[in-house]
N, C-alpha and C. Protein backbone atom coordinates (compact mmCIF):
# COMPACT_ATOMS: atom_id res chain seq x y z
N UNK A 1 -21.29 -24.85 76.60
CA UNK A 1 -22.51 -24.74 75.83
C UNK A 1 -23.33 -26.01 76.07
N UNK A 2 -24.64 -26.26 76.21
CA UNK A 2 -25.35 -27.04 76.55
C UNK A 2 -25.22 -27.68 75.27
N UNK A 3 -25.53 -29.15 75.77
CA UNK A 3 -25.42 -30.27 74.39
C UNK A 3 -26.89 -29.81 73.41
N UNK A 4 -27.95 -29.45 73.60
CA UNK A 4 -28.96 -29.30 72.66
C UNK A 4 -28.28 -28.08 71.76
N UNK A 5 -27.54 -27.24 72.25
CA UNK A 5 -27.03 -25.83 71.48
C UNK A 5 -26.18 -26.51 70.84
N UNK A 6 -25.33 -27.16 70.93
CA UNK A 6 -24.16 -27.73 70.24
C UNK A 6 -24.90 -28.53 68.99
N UNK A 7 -25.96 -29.38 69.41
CA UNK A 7 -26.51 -30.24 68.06
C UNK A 7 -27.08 -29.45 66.90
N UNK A 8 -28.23 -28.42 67.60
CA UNK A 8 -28.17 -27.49 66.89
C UNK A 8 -27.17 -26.73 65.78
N UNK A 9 -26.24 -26.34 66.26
CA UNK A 9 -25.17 -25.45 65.59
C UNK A 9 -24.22 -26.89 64.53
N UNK A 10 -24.65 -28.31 65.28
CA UNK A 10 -23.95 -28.93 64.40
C UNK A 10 -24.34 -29.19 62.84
N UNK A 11 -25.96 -29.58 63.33
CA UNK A 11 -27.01 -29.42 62.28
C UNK A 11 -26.88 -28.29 60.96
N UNK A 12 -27.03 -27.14 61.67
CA UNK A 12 -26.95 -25.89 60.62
C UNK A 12 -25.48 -25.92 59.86
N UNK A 13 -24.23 -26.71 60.58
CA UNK A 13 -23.04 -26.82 59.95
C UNK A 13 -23.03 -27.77 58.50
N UNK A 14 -23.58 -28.89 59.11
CA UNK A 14 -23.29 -30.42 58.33
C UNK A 14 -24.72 -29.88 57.25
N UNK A 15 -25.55 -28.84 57.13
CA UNK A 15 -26.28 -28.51 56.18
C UNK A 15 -25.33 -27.79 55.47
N UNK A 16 -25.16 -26.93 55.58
CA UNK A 16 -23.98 -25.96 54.98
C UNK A 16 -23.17 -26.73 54.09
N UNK A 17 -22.42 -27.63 54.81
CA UNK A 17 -21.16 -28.56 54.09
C UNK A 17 -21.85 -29.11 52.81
N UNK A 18 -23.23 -29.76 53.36
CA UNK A 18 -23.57 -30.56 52.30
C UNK A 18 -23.81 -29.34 50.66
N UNK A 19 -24.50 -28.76 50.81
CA UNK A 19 -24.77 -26.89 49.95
C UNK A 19 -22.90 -26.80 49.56
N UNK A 20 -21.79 -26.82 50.36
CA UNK A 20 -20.56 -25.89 49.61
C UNK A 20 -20.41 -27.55 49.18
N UNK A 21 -20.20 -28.23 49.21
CA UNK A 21 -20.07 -29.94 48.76
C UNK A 21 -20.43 -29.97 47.09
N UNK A 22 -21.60 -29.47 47.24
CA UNK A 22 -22.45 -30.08 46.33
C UNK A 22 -21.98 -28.51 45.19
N UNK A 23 -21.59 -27.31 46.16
CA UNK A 23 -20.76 -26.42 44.64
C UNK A 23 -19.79 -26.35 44.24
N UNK A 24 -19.00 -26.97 45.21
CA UNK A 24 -17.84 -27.84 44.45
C UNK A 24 -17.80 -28.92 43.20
N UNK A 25 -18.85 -29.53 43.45
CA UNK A 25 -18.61 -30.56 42.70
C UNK A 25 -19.67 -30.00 40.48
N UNK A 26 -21.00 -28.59 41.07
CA UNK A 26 -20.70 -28.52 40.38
C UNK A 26 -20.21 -27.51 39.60
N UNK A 27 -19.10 -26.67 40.21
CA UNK A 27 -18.05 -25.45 39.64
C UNK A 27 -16.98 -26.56 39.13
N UNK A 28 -16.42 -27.83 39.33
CA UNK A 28 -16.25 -28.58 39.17
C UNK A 28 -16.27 -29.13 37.60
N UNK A 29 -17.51 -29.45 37.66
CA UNK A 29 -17.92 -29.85 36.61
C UNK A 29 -18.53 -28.63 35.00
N UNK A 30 -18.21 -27.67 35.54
CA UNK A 30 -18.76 -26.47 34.94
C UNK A 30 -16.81 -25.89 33.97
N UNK A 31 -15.89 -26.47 34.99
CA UNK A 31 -14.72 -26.00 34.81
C UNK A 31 -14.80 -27.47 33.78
N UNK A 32 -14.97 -27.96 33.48
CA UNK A 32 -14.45 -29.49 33.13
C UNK A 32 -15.27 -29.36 32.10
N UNK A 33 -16.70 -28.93 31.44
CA UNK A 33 -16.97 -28.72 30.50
C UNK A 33 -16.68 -27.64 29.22
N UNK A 34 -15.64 -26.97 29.79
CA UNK A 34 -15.53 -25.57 29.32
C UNK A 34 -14.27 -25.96 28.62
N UNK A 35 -13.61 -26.99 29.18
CA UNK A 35 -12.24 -27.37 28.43
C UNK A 35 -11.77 -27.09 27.40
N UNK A 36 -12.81 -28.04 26.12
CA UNK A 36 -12.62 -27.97 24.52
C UNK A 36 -13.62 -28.22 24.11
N UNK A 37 -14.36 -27.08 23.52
CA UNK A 37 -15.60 -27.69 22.35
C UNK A 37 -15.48 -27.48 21.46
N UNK A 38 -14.05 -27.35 20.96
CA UNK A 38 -13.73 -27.80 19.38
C UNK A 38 -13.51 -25.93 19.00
N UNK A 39 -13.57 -25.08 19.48
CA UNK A 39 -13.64 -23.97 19.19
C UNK A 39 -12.19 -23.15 19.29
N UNK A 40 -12.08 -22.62 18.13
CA UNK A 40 -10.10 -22.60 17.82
C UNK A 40 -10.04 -21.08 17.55
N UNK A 41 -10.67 -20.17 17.22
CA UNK A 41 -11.01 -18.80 17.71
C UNK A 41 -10.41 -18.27 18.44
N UNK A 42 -9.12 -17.64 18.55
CA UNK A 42 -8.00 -17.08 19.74
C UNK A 42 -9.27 -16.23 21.05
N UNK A 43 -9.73 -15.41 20.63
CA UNK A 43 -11.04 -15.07 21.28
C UNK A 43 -11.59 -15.95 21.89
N UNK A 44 -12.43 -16.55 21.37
CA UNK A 44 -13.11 -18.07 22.49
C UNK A 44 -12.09 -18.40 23.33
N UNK A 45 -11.42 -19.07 22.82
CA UNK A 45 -10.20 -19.31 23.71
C UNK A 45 -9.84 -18.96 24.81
N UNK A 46 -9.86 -17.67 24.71
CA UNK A 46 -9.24 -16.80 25.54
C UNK A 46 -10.75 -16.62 26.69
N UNK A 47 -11.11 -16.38 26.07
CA UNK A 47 -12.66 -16.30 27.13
C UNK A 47 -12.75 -17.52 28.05
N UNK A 48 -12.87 -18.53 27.43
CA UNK A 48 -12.82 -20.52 27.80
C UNK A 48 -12.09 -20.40 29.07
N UNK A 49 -10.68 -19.89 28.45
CA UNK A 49 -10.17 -20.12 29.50
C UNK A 49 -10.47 -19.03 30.84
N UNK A 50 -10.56 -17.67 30.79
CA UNK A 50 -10.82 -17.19 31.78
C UNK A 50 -12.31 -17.49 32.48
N UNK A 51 -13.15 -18.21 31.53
CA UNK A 51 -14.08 -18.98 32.31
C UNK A 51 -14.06 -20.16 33.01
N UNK A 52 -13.48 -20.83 32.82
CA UNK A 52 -12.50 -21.94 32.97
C UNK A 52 -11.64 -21.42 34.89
N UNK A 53 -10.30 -20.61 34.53
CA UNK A 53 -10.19 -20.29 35.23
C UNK A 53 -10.96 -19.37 36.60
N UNK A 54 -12.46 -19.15 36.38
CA UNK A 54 -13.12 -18.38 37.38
C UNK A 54 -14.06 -19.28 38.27
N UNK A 55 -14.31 -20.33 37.24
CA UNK A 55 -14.96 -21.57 38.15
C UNK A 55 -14.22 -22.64 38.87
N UNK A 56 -13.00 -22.75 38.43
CA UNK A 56 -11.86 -23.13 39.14
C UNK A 56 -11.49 -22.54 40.59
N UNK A 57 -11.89 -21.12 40.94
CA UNK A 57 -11.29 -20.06 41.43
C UNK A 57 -12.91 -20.42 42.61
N UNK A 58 -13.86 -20.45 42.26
CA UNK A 58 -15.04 -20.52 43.09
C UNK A 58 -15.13 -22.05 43.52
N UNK A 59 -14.54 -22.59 42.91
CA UNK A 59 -14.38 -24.21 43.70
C UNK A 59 -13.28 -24.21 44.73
N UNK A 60 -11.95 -23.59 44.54
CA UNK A 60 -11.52 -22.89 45.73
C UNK A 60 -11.29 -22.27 46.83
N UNK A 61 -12.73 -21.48 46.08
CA UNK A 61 -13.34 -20.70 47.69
C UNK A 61 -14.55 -21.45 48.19
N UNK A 62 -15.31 -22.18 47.88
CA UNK A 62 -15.82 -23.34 48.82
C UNK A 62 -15.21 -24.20 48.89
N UNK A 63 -14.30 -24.90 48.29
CA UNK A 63 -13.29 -25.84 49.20
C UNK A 63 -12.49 -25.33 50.71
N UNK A 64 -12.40 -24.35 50.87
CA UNK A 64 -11.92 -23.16 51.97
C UNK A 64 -13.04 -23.51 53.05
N UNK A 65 -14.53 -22.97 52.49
CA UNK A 65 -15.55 -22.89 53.05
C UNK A 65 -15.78 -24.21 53.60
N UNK A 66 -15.34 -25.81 53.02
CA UNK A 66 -15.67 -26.62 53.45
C UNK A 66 -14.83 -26.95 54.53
N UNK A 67 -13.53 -26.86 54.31
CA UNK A 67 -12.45 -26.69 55.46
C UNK A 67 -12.69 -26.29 56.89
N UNK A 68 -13.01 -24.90 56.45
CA UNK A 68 -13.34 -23.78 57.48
C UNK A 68 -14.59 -25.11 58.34
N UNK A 69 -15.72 -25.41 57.73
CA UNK A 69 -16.90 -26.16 58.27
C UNK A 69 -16.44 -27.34 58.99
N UNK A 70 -15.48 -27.80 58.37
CA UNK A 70 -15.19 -29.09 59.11
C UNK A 70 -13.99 -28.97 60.66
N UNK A 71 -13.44 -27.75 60.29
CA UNK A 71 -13.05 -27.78 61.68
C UNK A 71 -14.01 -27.59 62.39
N UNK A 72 -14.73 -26.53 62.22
CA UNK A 72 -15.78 -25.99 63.22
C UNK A 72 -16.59 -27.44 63.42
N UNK A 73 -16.92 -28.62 63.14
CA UNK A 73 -17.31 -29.81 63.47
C UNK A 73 -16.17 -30.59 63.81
N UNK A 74 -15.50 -30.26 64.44
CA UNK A 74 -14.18 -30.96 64.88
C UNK A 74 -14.05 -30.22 66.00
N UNK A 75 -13.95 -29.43 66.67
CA UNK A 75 -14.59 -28.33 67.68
C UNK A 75 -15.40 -28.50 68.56
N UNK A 76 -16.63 -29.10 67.91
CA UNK A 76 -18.07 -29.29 68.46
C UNK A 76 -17.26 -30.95 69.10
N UNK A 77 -16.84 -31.62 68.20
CA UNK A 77 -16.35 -33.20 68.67
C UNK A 77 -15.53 -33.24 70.15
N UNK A 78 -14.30 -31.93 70.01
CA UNK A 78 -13.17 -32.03 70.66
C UNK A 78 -14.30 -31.02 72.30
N UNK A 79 -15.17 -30.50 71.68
CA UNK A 79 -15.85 -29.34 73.17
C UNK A 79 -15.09 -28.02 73.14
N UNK A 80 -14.43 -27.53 72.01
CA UNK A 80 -13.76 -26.37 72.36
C UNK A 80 -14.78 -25.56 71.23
N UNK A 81 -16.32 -25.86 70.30
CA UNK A 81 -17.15 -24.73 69.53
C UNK A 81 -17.55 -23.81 70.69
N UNK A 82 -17.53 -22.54 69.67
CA UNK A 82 -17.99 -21.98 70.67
C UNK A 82 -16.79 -20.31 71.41
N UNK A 83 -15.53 -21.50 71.35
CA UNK A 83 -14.49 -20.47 72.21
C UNK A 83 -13.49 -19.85 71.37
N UNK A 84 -13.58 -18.70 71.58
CA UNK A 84 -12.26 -17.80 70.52
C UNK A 84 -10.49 -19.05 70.96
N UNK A 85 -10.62 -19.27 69.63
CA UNK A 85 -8.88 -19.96 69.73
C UNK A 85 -8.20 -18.77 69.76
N UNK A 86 -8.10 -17.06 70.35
CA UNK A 86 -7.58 -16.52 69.66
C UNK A 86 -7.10 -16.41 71.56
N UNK A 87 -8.52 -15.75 72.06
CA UNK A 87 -8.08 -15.33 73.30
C UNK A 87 -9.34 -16.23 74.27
N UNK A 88 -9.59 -17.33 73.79
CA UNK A 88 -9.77 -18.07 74.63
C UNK A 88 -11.48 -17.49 75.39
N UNK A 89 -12.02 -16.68 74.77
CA UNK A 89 -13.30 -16.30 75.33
C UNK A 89 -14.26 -16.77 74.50
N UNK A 90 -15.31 -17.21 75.22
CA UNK A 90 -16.56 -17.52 74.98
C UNK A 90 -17.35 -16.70 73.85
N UNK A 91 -17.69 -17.58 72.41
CA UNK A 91 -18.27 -16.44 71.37
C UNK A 91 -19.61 -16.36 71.78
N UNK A 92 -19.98 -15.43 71.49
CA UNK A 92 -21.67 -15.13 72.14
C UNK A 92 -22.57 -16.51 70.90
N UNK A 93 -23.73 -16.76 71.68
CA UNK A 93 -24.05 -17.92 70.44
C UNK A 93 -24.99 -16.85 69.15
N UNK A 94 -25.53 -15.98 69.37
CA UNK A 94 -25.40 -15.21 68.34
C UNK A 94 -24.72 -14.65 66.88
N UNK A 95 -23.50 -14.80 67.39
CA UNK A 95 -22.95 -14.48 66.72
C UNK A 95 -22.06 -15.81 66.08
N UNK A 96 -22.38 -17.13 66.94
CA UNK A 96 -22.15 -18.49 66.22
C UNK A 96 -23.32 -18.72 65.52
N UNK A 97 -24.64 -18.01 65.12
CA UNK A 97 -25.64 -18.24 64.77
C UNK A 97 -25.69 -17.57 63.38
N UNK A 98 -24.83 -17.06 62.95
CA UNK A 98 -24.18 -16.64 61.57
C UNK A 98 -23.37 -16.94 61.23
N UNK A 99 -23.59 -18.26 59.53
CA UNK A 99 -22.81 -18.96 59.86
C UNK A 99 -21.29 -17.73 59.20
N UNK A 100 -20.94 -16.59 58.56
CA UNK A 100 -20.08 -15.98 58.14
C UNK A 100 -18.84 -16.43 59.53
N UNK A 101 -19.57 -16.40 60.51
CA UNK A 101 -18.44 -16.44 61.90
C UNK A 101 -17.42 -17.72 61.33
N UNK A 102 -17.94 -18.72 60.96
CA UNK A 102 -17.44 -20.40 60.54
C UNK A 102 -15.98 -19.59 59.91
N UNK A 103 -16.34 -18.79 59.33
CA UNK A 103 -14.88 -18.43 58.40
C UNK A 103 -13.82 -17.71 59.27
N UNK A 104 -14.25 -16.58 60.38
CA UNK A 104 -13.36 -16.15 61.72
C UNK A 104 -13.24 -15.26 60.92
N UNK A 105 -13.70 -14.56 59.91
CA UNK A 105 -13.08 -13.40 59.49
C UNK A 105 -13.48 -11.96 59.91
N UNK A 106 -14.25 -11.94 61.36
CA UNK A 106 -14.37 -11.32 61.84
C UNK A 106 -13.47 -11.20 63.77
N UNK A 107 -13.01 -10.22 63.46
CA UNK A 107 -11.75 -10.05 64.75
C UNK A 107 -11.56 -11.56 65.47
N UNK A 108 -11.95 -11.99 66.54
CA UNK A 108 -11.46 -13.40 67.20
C UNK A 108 -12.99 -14.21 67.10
N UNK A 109 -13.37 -13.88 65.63
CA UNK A 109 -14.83 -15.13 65.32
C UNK A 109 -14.05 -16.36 65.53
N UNK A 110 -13.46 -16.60 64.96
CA UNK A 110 -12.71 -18.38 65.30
C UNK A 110 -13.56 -18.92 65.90
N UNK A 111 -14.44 -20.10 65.55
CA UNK A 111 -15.29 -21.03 66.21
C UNK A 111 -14.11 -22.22 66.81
């Protein structure tokens, strides 16, 4: 892949990261306020916590998402973005041009 395609695709990455970064920190903080507000109501409670537990659960799945991003910029570093780790073929840049591919959860997406 030509180095201008690569900066490109790095660009649209290290934007991304910064966006799942920044909902981590605040699903994060959304889980961390929900703790205790004094409310003793078996009901509340019970809600708290499954709210509690669902923003917990979405800081999870962009912590994944950030993972997923940082290899794919580890890739671009090492010269292998771009190539299926699966079977070793060239991903069309199209389809590196969405970033859903970053996750590979499509047949040999693997960036």
């Amino acid at each position: 892949m030509q180095p201008e395609r690569l900066t490109h695709f790095k660009q649209i990455l290290i934007a991304e990261l910064g966006k799942h970064t920044e909902h981590v920190r605040e699903d994060q903080a959304a889980a961390l306020e929900l703790s205790d507000d004094g409310v003793k109501d078996t009901v509340d409670l019970s809600l708290m916590d499954v709210n509690k537990e669902l923003a917990l659960r979405l800081g999870e799945r962009e912590s994944q998402m950030i993972a997923d991003i940082d290899q794919a910029l580890m890739r671009i570093e090492e010269g292998s973005y771009g190539v299926c780790a699966h079977c070793g073929k060239l991903i069309d840049e199209r389809r590196l041009a969405i970033i859903e591919a970053a996750n590979g959860e499509d047949e040999h997406a693997t960036l």
